[in-house]
C-alpha atoms as a PDB file:
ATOM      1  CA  UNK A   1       0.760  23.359  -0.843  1.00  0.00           C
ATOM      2  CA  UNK A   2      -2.518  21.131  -0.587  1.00  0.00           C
ATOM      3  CA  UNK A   3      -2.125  17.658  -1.309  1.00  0.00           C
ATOM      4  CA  UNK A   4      -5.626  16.559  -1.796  1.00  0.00           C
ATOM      5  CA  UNK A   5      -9.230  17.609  -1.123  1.00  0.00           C
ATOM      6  CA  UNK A   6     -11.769  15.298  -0.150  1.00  0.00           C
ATOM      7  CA  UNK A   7     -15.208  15.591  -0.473  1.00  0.00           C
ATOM      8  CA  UNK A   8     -18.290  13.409   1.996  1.00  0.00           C
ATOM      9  CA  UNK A   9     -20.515  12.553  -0.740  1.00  0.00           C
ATOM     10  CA  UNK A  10     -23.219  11.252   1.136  1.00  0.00           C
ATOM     11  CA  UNK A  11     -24.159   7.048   1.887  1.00  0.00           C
ATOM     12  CA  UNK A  12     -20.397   6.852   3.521  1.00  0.00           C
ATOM     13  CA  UNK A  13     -18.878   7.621   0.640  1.00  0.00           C
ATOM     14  CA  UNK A  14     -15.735  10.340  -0.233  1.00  0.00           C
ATOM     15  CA  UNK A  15     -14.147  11.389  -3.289  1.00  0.00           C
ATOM     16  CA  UNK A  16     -10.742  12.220  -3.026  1.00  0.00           C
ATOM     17  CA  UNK A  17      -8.709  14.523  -5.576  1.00  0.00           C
ATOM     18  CA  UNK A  18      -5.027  14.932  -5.805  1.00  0.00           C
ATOM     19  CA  UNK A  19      -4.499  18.843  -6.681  1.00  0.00           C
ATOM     20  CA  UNK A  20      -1.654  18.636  -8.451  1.00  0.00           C
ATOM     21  CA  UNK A  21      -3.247  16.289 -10.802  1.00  0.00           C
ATOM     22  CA  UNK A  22      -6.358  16.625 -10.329  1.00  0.00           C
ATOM     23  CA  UNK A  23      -7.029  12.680 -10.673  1.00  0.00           C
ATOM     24  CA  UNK A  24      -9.940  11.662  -8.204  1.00  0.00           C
ATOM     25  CA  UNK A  25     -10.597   8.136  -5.712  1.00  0.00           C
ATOM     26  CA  UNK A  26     -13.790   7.267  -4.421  1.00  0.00           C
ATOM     27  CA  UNK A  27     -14.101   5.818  -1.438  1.00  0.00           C
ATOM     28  CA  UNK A  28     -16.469   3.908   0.166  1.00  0.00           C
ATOM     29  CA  UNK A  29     -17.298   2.065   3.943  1.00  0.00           C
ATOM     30  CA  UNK A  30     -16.573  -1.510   3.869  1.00  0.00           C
ATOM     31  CA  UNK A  31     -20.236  -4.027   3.976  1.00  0.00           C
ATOM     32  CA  UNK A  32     -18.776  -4.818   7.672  1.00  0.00           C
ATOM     33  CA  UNK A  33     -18.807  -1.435   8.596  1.00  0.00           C
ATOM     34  CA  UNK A  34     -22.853  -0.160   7.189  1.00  0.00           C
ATOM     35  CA  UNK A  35     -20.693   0.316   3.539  1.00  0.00           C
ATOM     36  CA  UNK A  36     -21.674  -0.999   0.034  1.00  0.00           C
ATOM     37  CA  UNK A  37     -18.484  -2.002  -0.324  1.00  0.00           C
ATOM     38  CA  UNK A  38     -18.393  -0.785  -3.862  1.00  0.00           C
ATOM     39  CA  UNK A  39     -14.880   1.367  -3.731  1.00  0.00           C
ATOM     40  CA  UNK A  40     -11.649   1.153  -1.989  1.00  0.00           C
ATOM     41  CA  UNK A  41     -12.083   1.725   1.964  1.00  0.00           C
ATOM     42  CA  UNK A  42     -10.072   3.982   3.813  1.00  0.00           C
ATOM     43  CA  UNK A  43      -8.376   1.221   5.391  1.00  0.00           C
ATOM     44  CA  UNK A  44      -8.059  -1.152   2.346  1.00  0.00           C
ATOM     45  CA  UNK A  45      -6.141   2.173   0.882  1.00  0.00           C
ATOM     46  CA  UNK A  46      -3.923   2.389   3.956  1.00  0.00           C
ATOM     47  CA  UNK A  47      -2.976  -0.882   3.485  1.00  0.00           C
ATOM     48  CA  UNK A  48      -2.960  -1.318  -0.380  1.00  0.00           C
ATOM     49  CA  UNK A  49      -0.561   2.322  -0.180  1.00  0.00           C
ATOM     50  CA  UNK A  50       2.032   0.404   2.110  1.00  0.00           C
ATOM     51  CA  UNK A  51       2.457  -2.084  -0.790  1.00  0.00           C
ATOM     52  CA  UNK A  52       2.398   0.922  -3.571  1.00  0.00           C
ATOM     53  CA  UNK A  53       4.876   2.529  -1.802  1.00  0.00           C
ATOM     54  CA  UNK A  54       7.122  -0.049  -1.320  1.00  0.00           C
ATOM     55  CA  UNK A  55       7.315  -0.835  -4.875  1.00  0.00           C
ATOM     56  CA  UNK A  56       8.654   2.988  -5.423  1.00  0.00           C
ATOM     57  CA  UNK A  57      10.945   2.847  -3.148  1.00  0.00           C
ATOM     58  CA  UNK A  58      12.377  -0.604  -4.454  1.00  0.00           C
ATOM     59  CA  UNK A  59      11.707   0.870  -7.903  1.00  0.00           C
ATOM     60  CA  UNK A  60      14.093   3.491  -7.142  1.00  0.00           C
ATOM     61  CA  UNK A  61      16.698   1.034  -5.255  1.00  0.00           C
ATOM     62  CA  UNK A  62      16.521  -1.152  -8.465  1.00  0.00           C
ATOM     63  CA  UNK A  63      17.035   1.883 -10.937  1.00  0.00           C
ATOM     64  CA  UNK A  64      19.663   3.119  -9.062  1.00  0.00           C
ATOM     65  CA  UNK A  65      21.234  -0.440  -9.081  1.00  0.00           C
ATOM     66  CA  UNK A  66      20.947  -0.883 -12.734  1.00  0.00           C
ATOM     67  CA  UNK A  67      17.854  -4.032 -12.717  1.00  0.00           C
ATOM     68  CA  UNK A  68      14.275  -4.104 -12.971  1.00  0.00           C
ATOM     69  CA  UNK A  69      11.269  -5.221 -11.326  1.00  0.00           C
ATOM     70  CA  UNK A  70       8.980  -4.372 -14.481  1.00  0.00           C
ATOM     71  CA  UNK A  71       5.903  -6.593 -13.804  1.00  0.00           C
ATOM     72  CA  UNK A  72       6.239  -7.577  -9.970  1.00  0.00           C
ATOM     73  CA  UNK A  73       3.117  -7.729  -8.219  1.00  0.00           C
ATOM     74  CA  UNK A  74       2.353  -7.484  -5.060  1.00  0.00           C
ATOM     75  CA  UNK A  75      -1.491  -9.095  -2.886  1.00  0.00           C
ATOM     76  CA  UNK A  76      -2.398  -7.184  -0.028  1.00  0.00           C
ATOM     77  CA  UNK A  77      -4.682  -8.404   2.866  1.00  0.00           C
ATOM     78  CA  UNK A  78      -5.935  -6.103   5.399  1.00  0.00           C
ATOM     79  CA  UNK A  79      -7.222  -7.441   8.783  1.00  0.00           C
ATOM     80  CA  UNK A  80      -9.364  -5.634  11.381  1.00  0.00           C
ATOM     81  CA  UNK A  81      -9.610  -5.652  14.748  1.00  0.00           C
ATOM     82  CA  UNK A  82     -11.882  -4.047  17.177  1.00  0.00           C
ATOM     83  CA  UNK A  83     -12.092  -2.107  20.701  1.00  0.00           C
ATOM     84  CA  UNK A  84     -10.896  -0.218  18.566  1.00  0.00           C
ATOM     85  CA  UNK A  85     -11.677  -0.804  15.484  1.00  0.00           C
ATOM     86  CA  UNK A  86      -8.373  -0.671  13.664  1.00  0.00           C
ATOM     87  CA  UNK A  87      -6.363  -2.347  10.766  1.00  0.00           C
ATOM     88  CA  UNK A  88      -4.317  -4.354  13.151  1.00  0.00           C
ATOM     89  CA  UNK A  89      -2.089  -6.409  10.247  1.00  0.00           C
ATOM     90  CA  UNK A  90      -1.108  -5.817   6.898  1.00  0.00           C
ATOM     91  CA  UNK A  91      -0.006  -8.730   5.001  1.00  0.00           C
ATOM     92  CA  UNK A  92       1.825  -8.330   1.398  1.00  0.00           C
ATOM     93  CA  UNK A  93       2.879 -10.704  -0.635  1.00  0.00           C
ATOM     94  CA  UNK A  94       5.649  -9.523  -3.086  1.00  0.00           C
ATOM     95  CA  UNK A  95       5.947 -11.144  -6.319  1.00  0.00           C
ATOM     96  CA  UNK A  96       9.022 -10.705  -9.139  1.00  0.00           C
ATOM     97  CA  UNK A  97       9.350 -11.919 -11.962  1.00  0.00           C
ATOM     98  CA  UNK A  98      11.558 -14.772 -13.036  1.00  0.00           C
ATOM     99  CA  UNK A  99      14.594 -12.402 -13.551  1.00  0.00           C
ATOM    100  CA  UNK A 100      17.734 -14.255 -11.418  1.00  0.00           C
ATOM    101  CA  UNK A 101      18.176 -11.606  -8.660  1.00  0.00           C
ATOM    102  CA  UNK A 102      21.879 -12.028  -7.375  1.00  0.00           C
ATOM    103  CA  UNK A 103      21.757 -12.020  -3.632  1.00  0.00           C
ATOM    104  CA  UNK A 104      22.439  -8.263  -3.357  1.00  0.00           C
ATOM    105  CA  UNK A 105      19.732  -7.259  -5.405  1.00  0.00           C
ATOM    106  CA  UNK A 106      17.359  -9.581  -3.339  1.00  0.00           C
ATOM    107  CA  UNK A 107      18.958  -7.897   0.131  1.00  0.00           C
ATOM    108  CA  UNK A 108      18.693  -4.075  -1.498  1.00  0.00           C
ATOM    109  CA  UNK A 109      14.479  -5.744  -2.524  1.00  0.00           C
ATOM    110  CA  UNK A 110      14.077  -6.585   0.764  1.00  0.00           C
ATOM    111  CA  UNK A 111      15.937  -3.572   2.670  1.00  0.00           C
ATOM    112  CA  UNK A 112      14.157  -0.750   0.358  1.00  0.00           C
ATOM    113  CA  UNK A 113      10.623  -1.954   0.969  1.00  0.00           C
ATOM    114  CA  UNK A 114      11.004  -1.789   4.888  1.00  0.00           C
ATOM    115  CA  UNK A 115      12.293   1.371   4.821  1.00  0.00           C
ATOM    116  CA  UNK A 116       9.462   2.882   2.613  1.00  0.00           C
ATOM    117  CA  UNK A 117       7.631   6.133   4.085  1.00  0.00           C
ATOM    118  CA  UNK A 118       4.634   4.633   4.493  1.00  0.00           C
ATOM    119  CA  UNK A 119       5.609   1.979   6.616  1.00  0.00           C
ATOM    120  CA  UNK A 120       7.912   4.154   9.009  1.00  0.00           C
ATOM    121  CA  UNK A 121       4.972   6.104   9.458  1.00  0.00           C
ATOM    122  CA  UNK A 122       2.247   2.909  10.717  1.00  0.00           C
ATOM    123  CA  UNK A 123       1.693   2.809  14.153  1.00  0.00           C
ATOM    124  CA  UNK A 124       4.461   0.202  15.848  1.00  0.00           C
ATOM    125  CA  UNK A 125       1.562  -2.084  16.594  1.00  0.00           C
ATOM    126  CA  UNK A 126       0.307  -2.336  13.164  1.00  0.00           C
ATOM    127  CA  UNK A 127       1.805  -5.692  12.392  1.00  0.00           C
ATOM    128  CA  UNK A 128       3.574  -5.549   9.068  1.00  0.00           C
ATOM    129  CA  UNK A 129       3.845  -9.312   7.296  1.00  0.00           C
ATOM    130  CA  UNK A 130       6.222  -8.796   4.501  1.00  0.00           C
ATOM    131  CA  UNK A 131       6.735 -12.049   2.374  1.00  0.00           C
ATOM    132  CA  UNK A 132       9.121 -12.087  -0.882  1.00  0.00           C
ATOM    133  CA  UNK A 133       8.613 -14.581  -3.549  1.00  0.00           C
ATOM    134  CA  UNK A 134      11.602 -14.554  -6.404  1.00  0.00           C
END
């Protein structure tokens, strides 16, 4: 089954729509790279997805575990490198709210987001910076 079709607009621009629920992304090239910069890039979705999927994979890990991380947010900074050009680090910053994780629920946190789907799929040399702030 399809998972998405995506569209070349025109200007270096894409939209993207999921089939199964037909919700849609634009995309758009970054300014650095002859882009308005008006939408999500490609890349700034490949990295901003590695922090999404994280938090449903620790959103499972805490549901199955019987606490929450309603409201945790996480800042995600991409940064390029050339010859290639590629994202060559992904720093997130994971925030939680003030809820008094026991030390097992912080190790289950911090185990479940590097084991997300997304990240076992990233290149090896994609450097992955992973902080956790409680």
């Amino acid at each position: 089954m399809l998972t998405s079709e995506v569209i070349y607009e025109g200007n270096l621009r894409t939209k993207a729509t999921h089939i199964r629920s037909n919700n849609s992304i634009t995309t758009d090239a970054p300014v650095d790279n002859q882009g308005k910069g008006e939408y999500f890039s490609p890349t700034d979705l490949l990295s901003t997805s590695l922090a999404s999927c994280m938090f449903t994979i620790i959103g499972i890990s805490a549901d199955t575990h019987h606490f929450s991380i309603n409201g945790a947010r996480a800042e995600v900074t991409k940064i390029m490198a050339s010859d290639p050009r590629r994202v060559s680090e992904i720093i997130i910053d994971l925030y939680f709210p003030a809820n008094n994780y026991s030390d097992k629920e912080k190790k289950l946190i911090e185990q479940s987001a590097k084991t997300c789907p997304v990240s076992k799929s990233l290149h090896p040399e994609l450097l992955q910076t992973i902080r956790f702030h409680y």
